[in-house]
N, C-alpha and C. Protein backbone atom coordinates (compact mmCIF):
# COMPACT_ATOMS: atom_id res chain seq x y z
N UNK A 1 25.43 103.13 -5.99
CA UNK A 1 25.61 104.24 -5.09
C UNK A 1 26.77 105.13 -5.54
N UNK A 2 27.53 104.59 -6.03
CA UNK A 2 28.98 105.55 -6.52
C UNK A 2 28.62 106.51 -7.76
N UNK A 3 27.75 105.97 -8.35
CA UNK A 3 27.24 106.97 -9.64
C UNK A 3 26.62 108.22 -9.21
N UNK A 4 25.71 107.42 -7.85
CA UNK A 4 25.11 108.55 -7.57
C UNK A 4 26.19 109.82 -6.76
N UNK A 5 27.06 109.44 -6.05
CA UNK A 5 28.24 110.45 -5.79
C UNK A 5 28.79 111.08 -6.54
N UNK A 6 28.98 110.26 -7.66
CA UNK A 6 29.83 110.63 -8.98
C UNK A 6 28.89 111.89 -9.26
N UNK A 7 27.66 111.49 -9.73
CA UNK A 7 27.28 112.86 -9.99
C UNK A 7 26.65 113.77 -9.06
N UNK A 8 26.31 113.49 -8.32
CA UNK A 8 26.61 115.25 -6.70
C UNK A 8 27.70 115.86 -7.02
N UNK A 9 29.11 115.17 -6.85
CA UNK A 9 30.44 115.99 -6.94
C UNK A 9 30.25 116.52 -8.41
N UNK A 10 29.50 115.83 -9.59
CA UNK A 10 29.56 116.68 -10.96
C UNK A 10 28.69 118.27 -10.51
N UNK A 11 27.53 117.85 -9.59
CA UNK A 11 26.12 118.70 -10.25
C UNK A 11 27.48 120.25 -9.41
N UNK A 12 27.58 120.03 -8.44
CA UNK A 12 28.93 120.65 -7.49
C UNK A 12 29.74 121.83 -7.93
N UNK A 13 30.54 120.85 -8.79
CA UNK A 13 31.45 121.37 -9.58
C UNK A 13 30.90 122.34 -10.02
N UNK A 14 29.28 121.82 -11.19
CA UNK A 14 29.38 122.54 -12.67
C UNK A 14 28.69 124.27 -11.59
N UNK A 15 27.85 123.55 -10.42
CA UNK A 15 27.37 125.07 -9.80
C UNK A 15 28.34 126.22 -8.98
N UNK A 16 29.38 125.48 -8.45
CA UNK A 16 30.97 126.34 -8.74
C UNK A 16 31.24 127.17 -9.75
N UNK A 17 31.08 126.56 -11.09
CA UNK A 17 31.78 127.26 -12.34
C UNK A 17 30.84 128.01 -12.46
N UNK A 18 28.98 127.90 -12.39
CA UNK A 18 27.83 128.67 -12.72
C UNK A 18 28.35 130.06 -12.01
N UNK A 19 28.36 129.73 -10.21
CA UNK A 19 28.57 131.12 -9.43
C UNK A 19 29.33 131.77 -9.86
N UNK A 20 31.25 131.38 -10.38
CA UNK A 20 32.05 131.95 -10.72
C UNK A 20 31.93 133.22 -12.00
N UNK A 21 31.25 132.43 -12.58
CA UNK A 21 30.78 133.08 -14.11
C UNK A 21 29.55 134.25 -13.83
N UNK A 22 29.24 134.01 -12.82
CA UNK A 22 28.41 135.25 -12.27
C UNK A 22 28.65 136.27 -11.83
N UNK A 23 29.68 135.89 -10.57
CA UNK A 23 30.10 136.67 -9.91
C UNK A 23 31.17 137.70 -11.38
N UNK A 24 31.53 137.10 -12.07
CA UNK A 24 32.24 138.41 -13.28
C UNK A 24 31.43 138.84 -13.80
N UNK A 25 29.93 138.46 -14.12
CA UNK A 25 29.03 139.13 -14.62
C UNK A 25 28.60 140.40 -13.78
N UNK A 26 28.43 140.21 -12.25
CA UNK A 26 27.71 141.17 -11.96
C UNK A 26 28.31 141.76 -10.85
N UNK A 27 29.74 141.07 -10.28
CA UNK A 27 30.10 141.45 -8.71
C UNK A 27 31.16 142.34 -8.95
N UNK A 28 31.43 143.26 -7.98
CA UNK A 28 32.50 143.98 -7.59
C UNK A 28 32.80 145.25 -8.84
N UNK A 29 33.80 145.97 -8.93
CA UNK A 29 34.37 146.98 -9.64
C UNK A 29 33.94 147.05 -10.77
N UNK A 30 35.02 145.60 -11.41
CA UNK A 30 35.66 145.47 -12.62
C UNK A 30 34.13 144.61 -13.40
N UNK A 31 33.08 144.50 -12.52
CA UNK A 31 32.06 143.18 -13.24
C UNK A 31 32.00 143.55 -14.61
N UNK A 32 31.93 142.54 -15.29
CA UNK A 32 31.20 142.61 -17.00
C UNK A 32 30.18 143.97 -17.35
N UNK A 33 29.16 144.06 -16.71
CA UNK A 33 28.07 144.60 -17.18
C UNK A 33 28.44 146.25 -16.72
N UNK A 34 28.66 146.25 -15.73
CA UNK A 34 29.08 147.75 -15.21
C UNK A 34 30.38 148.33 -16.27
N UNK A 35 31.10 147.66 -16.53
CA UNK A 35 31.83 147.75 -17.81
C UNK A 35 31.92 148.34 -19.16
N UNK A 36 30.93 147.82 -19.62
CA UNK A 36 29.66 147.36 -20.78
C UNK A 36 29.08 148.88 -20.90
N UNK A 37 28.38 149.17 -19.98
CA UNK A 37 27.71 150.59 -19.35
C UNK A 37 28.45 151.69 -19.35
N UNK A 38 29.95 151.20 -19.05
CA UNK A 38 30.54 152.74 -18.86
C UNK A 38 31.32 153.23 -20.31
N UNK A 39 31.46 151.38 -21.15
CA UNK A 39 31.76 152.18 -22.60
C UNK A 39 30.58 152.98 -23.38
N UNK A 40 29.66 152.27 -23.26
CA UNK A 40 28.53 153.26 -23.55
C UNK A 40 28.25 154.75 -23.27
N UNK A 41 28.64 154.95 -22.26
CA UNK A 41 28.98 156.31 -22.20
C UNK A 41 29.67 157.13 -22.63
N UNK A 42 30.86 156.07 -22.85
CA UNK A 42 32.12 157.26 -23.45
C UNK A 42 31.21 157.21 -24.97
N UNK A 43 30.86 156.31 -25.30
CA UNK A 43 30.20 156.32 -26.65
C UNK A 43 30.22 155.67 -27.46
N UNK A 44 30.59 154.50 -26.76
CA UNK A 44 30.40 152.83 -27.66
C UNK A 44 29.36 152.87 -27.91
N UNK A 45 29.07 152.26 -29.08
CA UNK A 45 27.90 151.74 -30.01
C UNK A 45 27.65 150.46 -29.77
N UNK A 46 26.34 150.12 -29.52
CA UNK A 46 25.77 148.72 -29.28
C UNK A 46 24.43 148.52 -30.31
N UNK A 47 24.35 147.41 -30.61
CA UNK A 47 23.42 146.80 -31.89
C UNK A 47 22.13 146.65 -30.74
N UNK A 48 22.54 146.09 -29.35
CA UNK A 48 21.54 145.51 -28.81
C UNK A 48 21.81 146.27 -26.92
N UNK A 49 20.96 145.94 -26.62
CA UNK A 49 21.01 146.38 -24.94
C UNK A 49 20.64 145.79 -24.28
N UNK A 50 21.26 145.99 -23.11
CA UNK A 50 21.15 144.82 -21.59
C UNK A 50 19.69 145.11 -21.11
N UNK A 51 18.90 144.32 -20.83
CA UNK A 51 17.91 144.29 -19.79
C UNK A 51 17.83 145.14 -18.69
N UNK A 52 17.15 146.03 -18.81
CA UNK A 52 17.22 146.56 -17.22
C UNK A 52 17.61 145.67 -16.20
N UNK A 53 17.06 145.12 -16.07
CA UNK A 53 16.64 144.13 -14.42
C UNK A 53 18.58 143.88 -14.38
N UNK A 54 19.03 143.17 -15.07
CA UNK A 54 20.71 143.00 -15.37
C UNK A 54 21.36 143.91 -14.84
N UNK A 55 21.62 145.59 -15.63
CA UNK A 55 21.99 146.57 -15.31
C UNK A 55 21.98 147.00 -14.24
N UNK A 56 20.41 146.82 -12.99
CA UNK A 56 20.28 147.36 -12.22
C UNK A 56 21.20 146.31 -11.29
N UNK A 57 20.97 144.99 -11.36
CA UNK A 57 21.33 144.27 -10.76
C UNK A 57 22.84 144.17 -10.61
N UNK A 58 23.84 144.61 -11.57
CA UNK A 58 25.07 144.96 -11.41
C UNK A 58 25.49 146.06 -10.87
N UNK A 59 24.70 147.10 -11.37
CA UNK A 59 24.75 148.26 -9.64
C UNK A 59 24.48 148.30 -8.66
N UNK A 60 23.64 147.16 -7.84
CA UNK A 60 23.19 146.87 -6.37
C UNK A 60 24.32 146.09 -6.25
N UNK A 61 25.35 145.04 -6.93
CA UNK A 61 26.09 144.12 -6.53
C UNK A 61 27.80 145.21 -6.30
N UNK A 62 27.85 146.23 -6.90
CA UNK A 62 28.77 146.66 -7.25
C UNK A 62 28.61 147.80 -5.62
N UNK A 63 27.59 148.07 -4.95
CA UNK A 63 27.43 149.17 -3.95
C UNK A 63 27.74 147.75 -2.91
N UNK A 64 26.99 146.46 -2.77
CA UNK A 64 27.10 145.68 -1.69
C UNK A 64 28.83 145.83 -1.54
């Protein structure tokens, strides 16, 4: 039975660190991707590009 606690409090943790790492991906002001987007504008060069669905999804999180 303790293993099995042992790992709830792991699965826990690691989905803590998952949300955290999200929430900089896509939440508030400063998120990653909205970021990303606005050097592009000034006129950063990118090899590759974000997914729509991503992009959009960091501008609905950034208006909530």
């Amino acid at each position: 039975m303790a293993d099995l606690i042992g790992v709830g409090k792991k699965i826990d943790a690691t989905k803590s660190d998952y949300n955290a790492a999200m929430n900089k991906l896509f939440e508030g002001k400063g998120n990653l991707i909205n970021s990303v987007e606005k050097l592009k504008k000034m006129g950063a060069k990118a090899k590759k590009a974000l997914p729509e669905a991503i992009i959009k999804r960091a501008e609905e999180e950034e208006i909530d």
